[in-house]
PDB file of N, CA and C in Angstrom:
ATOM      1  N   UNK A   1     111.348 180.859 114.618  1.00  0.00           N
ATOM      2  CA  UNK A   1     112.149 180.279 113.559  1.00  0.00           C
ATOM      3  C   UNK A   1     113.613 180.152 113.978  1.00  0.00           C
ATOM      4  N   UNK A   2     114.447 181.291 114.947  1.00  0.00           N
ATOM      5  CA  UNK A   2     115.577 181.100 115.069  1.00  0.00           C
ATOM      6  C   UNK A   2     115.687 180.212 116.316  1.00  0.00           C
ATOM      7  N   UNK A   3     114.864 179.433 116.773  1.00  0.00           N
ATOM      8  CA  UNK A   3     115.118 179.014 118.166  1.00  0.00           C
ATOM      9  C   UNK A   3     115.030 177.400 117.183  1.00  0.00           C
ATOM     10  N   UNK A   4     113.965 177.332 116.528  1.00  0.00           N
ATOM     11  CA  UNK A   4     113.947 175.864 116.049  1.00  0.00           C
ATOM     12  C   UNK A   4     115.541 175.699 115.329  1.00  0.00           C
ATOM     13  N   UNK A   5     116.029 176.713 114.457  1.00  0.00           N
ATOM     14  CA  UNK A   5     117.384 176.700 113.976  1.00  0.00           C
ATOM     15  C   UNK A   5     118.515 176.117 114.669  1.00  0.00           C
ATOM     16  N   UNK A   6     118.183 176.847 115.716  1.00  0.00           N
ATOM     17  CA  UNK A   6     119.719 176.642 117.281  1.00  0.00           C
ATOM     18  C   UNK A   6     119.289 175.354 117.340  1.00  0.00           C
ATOM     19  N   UNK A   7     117.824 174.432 117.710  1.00  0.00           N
ATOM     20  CA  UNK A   7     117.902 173.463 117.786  1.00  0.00           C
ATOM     21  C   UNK A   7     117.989 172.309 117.151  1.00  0.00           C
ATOM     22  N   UNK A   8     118.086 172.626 115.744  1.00  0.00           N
ATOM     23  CA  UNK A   8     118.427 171.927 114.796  1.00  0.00           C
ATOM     24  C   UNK A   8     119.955 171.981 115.206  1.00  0.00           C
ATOM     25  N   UNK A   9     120.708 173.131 114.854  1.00  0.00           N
ATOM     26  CA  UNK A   9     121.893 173.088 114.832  1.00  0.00           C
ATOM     27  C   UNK A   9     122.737 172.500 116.538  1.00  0.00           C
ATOM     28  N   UNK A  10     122.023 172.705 117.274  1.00  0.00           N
ATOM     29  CA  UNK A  10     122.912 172.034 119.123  1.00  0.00           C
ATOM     30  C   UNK A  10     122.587 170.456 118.347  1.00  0.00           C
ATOM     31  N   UNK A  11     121.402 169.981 117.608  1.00  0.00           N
ATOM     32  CA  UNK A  11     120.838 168.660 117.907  1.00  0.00           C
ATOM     33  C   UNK A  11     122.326 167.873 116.747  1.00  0.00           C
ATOM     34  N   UNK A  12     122.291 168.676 116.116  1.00  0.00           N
ATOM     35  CA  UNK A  12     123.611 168.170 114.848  1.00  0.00           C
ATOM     36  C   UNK A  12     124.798 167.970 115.600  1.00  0.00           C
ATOM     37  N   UNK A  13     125.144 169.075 116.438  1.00  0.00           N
ATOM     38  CA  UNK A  13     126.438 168.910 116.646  1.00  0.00           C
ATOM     39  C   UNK A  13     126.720 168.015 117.964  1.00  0.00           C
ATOM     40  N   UNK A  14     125.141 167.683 118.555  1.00  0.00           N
ATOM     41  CA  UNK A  14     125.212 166.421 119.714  1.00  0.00           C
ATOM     42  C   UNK A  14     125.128 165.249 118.760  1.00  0.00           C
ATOM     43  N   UNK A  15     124.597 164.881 117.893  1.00  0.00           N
ATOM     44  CA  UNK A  15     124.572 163.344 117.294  1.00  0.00           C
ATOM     45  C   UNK A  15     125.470 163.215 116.390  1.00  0.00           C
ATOM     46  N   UNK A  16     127.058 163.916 115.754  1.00  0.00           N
ATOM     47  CA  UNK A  16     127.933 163.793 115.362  1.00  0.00           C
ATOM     48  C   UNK A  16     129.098 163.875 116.378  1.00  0.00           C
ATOM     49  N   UNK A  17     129.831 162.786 115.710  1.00  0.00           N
ATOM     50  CA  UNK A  17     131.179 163.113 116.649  1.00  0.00           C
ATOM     51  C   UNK A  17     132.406 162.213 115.527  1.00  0.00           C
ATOM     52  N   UNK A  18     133.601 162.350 116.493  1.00  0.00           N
ATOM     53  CA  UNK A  18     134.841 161.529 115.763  1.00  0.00           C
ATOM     54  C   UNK A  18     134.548 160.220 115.916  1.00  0.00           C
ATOM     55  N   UNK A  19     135.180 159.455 115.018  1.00  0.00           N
ATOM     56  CA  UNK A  19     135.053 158.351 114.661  1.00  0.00           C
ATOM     57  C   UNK A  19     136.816 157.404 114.228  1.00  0.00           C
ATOM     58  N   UNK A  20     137.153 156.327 113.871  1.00  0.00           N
ATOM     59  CA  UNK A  20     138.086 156.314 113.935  1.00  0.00           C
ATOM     60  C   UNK A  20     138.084 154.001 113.895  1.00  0.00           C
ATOM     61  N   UNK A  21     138.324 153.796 112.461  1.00  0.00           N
ATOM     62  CA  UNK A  21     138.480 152.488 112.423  1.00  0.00           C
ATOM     63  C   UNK A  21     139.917 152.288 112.198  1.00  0.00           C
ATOM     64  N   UNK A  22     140.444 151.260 112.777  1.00  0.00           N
ATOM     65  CA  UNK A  22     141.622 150.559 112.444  1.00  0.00           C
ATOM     66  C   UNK A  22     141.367 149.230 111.997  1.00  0.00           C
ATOM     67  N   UNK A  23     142.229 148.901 111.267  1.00  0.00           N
ATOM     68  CA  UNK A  23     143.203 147.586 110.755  1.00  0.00           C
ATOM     69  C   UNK A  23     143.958 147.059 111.108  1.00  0.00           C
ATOM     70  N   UNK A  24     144.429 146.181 111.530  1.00  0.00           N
ATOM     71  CA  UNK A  24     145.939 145.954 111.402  1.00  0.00           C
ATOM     72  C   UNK A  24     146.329 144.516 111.306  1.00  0.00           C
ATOM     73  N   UNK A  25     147.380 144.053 111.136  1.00  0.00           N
ATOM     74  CA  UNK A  25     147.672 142.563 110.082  1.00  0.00           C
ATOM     75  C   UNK A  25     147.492 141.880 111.509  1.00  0.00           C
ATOM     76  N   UNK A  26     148.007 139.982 111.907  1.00  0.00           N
ATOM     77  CA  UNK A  26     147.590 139.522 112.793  1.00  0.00           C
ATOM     78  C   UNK A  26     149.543 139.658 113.441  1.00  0.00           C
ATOM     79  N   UNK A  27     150.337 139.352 112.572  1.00  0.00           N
ATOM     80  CA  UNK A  27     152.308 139.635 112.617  1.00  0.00           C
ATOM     81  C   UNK A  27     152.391 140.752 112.340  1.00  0.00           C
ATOM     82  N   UNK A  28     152.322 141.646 112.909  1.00  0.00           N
ATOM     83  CA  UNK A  28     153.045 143.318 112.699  1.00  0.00           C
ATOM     84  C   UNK A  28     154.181 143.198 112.276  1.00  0.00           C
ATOM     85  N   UNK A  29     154.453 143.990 111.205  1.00  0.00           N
ATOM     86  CA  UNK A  29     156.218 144.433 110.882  1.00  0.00           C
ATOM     87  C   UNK A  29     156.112 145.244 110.389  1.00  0.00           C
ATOM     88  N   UNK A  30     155.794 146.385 111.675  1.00  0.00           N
ATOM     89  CA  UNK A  30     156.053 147.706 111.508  1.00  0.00           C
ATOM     90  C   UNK A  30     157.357 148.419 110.845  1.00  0.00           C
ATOM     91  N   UNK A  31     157.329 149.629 111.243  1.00  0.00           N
ATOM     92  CA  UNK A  31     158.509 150.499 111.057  1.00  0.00           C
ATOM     93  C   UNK A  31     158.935 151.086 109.490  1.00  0.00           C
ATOM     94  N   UNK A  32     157.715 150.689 108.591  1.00  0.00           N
ATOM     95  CA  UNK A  32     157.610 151.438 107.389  1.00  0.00           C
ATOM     96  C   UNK A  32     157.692 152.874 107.332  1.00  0.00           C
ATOM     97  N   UNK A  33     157.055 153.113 106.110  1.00  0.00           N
ATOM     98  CA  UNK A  33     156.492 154.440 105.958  1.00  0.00           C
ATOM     99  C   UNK A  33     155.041 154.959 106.196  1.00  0.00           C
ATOM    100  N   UNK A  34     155.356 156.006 106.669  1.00  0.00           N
ATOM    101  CA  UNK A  34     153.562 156.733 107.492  1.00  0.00           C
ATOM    102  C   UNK A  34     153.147 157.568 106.661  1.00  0.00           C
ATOM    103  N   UNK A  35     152.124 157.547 106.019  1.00  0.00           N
ATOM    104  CA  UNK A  35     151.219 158.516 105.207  1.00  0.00           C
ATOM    105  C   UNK A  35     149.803 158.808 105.705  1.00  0.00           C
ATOM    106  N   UNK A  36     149.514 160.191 105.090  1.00  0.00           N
ATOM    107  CA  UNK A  36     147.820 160.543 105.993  1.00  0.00           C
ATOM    108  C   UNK A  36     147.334 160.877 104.088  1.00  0.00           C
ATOM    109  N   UNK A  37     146.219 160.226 104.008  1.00  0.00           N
ATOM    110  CA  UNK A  37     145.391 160.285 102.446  1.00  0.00           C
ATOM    111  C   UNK A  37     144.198 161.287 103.094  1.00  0.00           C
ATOM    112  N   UNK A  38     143.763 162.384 102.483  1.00  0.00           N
ATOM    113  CA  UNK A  38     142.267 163.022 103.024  1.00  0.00           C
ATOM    114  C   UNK A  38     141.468 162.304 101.108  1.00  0.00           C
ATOM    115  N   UNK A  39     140.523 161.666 101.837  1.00  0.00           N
ATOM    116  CA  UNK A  39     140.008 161.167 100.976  1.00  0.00           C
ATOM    117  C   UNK A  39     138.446 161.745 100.974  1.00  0.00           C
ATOM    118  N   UNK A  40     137.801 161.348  99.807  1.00  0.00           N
ATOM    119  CA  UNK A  40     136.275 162.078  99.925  1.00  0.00           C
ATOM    120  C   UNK A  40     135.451 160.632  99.106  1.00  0.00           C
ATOM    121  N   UNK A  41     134.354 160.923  99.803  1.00  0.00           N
ATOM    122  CA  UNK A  41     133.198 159.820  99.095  1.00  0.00           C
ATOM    123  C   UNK A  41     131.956 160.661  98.545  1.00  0.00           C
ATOM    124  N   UNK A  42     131.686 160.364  97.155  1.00  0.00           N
ATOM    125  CA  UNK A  42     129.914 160.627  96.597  1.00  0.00           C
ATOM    126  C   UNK A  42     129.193 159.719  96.780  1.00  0.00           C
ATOM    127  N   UNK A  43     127.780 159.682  96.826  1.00  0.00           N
ATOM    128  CA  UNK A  43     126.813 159.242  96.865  1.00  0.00           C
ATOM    129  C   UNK A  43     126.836 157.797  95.629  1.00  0.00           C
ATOM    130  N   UNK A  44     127.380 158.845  94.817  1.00  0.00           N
ATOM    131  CA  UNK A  44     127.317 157.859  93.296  1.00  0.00           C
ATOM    132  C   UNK A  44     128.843 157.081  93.036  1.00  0.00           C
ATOM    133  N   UNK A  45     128.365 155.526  93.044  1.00  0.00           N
ATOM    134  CA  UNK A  45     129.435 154.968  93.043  1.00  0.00           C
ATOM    135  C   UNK A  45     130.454 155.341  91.938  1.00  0.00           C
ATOM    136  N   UNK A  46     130.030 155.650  91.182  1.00  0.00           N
ATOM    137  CA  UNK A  46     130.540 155.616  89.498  1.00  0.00           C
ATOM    138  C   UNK A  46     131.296 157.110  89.477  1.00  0.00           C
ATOM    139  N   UNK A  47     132.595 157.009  89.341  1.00  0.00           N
ATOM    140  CA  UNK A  47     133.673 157.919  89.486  1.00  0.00           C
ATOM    141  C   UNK A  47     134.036 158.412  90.980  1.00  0.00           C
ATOM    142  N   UNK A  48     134.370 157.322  91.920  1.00  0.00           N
ATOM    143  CA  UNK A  48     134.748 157.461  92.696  1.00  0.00           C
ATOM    144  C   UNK A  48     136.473 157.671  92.820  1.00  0.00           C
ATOM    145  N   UNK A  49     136.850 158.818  93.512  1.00  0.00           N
ATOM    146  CA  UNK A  49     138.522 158.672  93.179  1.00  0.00           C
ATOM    147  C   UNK A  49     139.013 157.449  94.376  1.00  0.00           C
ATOM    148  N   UNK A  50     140.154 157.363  93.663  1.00  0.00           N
ATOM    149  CA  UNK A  50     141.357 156.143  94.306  1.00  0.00           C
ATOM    150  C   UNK A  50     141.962 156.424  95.052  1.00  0.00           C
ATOM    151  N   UNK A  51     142.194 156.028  96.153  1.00  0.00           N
ATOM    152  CA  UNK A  51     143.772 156.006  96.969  1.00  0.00           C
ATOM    153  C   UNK A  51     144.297 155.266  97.142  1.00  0.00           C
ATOM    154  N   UNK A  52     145.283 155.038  96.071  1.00  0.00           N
ATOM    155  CA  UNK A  52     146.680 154.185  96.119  1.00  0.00           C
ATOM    156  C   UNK A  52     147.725 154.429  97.130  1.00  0.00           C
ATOM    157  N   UNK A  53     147.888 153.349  97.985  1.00  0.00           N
ATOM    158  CA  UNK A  53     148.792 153.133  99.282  1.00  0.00           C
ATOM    159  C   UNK A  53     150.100 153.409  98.608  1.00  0.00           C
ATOM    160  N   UNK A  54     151.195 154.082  98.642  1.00  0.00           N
ATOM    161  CA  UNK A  54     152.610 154.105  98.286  1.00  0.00           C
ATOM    162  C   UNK A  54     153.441 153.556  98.837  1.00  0.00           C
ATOM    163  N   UNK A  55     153.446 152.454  99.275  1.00  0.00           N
ATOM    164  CA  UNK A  55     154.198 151.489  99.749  1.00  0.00           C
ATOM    165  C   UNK A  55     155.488 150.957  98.555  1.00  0.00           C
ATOM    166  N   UNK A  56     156.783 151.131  99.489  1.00  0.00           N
ATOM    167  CA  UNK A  56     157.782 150.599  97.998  1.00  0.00           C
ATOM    168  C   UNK A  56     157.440 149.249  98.421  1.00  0.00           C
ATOM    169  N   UNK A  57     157.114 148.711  99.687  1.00  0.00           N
ATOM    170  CA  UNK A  57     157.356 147.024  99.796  1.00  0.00           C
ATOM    171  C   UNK A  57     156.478 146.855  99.379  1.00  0.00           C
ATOM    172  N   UNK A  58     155.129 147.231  99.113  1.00  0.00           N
ATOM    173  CA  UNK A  58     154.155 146.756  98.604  1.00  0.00           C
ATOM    174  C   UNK A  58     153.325 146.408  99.624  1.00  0.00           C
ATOM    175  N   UNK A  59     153.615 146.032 101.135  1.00  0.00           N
ATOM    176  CA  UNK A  59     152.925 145.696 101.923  1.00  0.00           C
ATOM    177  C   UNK A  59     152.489 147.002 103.234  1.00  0.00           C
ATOM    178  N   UNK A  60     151.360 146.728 103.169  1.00  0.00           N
ATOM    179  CA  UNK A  60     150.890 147.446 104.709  1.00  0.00           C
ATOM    180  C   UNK A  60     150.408 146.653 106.112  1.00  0.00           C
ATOM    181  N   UNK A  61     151.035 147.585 106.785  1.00  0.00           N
ATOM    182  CA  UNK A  61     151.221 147.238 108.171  1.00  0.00           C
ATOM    183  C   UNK A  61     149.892 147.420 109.044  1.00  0.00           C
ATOM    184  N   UNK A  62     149.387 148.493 108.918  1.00  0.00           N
ATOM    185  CA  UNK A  62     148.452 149.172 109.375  1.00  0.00           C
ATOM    186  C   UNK A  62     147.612 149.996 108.962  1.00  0.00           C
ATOM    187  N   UNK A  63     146.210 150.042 108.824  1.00  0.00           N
ATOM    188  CA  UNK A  63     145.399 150.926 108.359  1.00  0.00           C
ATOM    189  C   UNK A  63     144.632 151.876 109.461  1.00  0.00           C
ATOM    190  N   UNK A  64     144.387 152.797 109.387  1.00  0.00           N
ATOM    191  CA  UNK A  64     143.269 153.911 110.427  1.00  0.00           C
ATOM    192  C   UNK A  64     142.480 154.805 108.868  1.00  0.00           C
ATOM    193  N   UNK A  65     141.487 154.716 109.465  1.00  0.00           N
ATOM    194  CA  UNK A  65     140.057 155.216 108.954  1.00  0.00           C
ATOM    195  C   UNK A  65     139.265 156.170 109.769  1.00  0.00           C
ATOM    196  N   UNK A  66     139.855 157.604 109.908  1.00  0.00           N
ATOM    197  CA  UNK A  66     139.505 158.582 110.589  1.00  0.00           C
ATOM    198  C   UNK A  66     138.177 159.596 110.417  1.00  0.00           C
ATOM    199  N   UNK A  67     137.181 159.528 110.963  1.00  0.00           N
ATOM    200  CA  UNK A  67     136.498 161.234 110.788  1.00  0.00           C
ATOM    201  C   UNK A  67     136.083 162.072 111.682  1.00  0.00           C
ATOM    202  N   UNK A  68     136.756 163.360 111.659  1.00  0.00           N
ATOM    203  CA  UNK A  68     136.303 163.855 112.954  1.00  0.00           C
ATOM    204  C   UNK A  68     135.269 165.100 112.917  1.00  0.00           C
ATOM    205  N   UNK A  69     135.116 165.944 113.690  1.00  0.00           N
ATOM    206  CA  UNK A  69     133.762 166.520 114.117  1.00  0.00           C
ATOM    207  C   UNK A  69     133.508 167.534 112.817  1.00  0.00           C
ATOM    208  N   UNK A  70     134.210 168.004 111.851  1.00  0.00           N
ATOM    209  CA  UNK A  70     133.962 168.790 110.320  1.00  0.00           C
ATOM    210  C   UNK A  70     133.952 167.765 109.611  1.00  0.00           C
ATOM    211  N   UNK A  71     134.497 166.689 109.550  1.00  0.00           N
ATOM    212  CA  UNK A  71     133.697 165.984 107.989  1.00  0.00           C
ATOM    213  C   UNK A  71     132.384 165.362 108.687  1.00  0.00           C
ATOM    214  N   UNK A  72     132.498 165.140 110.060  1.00  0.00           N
ATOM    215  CA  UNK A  72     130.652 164.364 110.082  1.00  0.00           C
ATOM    216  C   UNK A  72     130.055 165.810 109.652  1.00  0.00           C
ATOM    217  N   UNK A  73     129.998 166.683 110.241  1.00  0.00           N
ATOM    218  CA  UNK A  73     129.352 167.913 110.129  1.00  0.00           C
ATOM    219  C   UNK A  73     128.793 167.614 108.379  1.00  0.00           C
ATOM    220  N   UNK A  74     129.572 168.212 107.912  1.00  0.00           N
ATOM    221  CA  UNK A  74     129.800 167.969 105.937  1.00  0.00           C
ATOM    222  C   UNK A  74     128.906 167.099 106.066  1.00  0.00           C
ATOM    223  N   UNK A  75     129.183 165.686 106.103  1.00  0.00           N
ATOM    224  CA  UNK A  75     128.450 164.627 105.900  1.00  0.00           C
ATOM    225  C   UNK A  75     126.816 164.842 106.192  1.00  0.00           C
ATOM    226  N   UNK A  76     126.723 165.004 107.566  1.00  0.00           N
ATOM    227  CA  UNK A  76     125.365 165.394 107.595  1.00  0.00           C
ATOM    228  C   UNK A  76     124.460 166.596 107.033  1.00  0.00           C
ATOM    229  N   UNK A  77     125.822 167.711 106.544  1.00  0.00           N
ATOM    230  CA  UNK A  77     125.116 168.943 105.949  1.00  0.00           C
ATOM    231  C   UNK A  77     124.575 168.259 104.663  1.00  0.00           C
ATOM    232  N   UNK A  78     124.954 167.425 103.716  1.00  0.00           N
ATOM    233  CA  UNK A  78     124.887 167.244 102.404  1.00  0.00           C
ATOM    234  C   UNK A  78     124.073 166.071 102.315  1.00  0.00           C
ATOM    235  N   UNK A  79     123.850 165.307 103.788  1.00  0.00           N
ATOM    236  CA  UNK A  79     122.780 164.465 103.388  1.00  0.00           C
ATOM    237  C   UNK A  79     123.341 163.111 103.141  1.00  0.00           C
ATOM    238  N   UNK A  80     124.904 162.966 102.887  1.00  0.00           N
ATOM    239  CA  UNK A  80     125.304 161.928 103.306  1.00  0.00           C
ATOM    240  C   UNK A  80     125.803 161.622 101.548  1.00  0.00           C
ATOM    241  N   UNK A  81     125.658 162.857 100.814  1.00  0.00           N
ATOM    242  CA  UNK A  81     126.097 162.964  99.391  1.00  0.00           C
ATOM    243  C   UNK A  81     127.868 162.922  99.158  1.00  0.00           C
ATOM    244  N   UNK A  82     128.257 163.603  99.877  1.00  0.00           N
ATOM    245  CA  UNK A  82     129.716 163.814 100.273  1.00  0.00           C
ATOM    246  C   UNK A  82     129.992 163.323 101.389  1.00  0.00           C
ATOM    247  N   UNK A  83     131.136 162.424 101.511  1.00  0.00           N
ATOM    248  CA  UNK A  83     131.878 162.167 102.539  1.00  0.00           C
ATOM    249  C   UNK A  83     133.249 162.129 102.695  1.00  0.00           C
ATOM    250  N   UNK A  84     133.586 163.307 103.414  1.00  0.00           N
ATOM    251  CA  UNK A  84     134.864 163.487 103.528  1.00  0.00           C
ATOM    252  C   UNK A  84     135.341 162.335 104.793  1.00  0.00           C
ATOM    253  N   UNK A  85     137.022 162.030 104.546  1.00  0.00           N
ATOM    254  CA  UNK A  85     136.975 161.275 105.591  1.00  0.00           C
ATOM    255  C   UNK A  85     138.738 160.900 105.589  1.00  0.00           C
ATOM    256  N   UNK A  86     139.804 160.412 106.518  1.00  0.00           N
ATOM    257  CA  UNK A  86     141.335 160.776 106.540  1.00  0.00           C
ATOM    258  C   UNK A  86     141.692 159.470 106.574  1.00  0.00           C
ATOM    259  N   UNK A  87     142.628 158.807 106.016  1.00  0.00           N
ATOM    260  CA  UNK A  87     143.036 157.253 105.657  1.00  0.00           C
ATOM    261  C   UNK A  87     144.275 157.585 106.106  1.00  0.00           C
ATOM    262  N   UNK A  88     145.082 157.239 106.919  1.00  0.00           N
ATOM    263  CA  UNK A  88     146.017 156.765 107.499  1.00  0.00           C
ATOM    264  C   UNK A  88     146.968 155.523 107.674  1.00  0.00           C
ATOM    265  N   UNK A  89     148.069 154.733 106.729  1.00  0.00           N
ATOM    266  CA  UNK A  89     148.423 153.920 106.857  1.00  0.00           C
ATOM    267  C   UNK A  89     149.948 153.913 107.184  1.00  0.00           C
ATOM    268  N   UNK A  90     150.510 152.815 107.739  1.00  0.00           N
ATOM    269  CA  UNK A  90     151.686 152.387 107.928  1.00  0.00           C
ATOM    270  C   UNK A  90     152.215 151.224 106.924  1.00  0.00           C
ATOM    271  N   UNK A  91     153.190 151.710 105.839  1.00  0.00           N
ATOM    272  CA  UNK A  91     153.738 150.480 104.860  1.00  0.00           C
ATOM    273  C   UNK A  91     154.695 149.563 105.897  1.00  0.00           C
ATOM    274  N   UNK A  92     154.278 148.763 105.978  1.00  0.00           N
ATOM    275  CA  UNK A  92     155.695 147.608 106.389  1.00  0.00           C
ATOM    276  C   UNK A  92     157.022 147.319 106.044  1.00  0.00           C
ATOM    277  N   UNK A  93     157.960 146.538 106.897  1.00  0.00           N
ATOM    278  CA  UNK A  93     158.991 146.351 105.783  1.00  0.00           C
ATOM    279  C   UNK A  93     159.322 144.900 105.163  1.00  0.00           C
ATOM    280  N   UNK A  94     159.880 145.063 104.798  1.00  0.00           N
ATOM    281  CA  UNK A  94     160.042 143.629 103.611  1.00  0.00           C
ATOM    282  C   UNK A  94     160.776 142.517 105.143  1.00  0.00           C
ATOM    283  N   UNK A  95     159.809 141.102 104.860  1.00  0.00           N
ATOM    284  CA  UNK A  95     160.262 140.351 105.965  1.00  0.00           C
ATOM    285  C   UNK A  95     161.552 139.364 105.503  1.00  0.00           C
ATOM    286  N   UNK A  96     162.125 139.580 106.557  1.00  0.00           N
ATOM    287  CA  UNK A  96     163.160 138.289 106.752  1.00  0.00           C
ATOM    288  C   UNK A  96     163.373 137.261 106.638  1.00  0.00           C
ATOM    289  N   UNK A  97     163.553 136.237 105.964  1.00  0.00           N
ATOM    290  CA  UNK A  97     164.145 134.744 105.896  1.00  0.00           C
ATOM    291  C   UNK A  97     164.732 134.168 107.246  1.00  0.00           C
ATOM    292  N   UNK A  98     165.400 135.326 107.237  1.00  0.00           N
ATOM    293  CA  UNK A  98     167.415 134.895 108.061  1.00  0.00           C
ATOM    294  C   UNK A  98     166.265 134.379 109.622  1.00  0.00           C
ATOM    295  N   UNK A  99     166.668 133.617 110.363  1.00  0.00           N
ATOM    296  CA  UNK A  99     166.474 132.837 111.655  1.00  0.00           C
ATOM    297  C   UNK A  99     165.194 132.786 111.731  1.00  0.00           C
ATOM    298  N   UNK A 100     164.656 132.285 110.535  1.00  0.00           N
ATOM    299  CA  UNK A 100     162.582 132.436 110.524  1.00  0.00           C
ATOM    300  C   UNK A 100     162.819 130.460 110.674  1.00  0.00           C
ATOM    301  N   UNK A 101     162.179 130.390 111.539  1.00  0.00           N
ATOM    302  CA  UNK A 101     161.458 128.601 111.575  1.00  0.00           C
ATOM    303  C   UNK A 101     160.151 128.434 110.772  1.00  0.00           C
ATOM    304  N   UNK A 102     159.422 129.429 110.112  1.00  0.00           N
ATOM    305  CA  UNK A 102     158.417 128.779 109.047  1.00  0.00           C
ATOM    306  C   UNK A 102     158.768 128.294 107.914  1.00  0.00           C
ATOM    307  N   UNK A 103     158.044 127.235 107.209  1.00  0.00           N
ATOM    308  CA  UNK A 103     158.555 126.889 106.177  1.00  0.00           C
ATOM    309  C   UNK A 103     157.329 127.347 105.208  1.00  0.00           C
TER     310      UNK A 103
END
């Protein structure tokens, strides 16, 4: 029984790993503000919480969509009921007029 255990548990911690999506606009205008959100997901869509970006410009620059080797863990302990997982964005800053050639 404890040997099938270990191999349950080596086999978990070989088929999880970090993970890590980005975003990002196609004109960067970086140099906003940097925030890290730890966000969580249920199974059940219905009362899922929010994460509102705090951007004063209103705009974001960049998104990252992080999970590393304890929330897959979680994830796979629970069956995929809970998902923890780290949102990372960059707000932009408000763009320029002054010497822009688009109209």
């Amino acid at each position: 029984m404890q040997k099938r255990f270990g191999l349950i548990l080596v086999s978990a911690v070989l088929l999880s790993s970090c993970a890590e999506h980005r975003l990002v606009v196609q004109r960067p205008n970086p140099d906003g503000e940097h925030a890290i959100v730890n966000s969580k997901a249920y199974l059940l869509p219905r009362g899922q919480p929010r994460n509102v970006a705090d951007c004063q410009t209103n705009l974001i620059d960049e998104v990252r969509v992080k999970t590393n080797f304890g929330q897959s863990l979680i994830t796979v302990l629970t069956l995929g009921f809970y998902q923890p997982t780290t949102i990372e964005y960059y707000c932009a800053k408000v763009p320029s007029d002054e010497g822009s050639t688009d109209e």
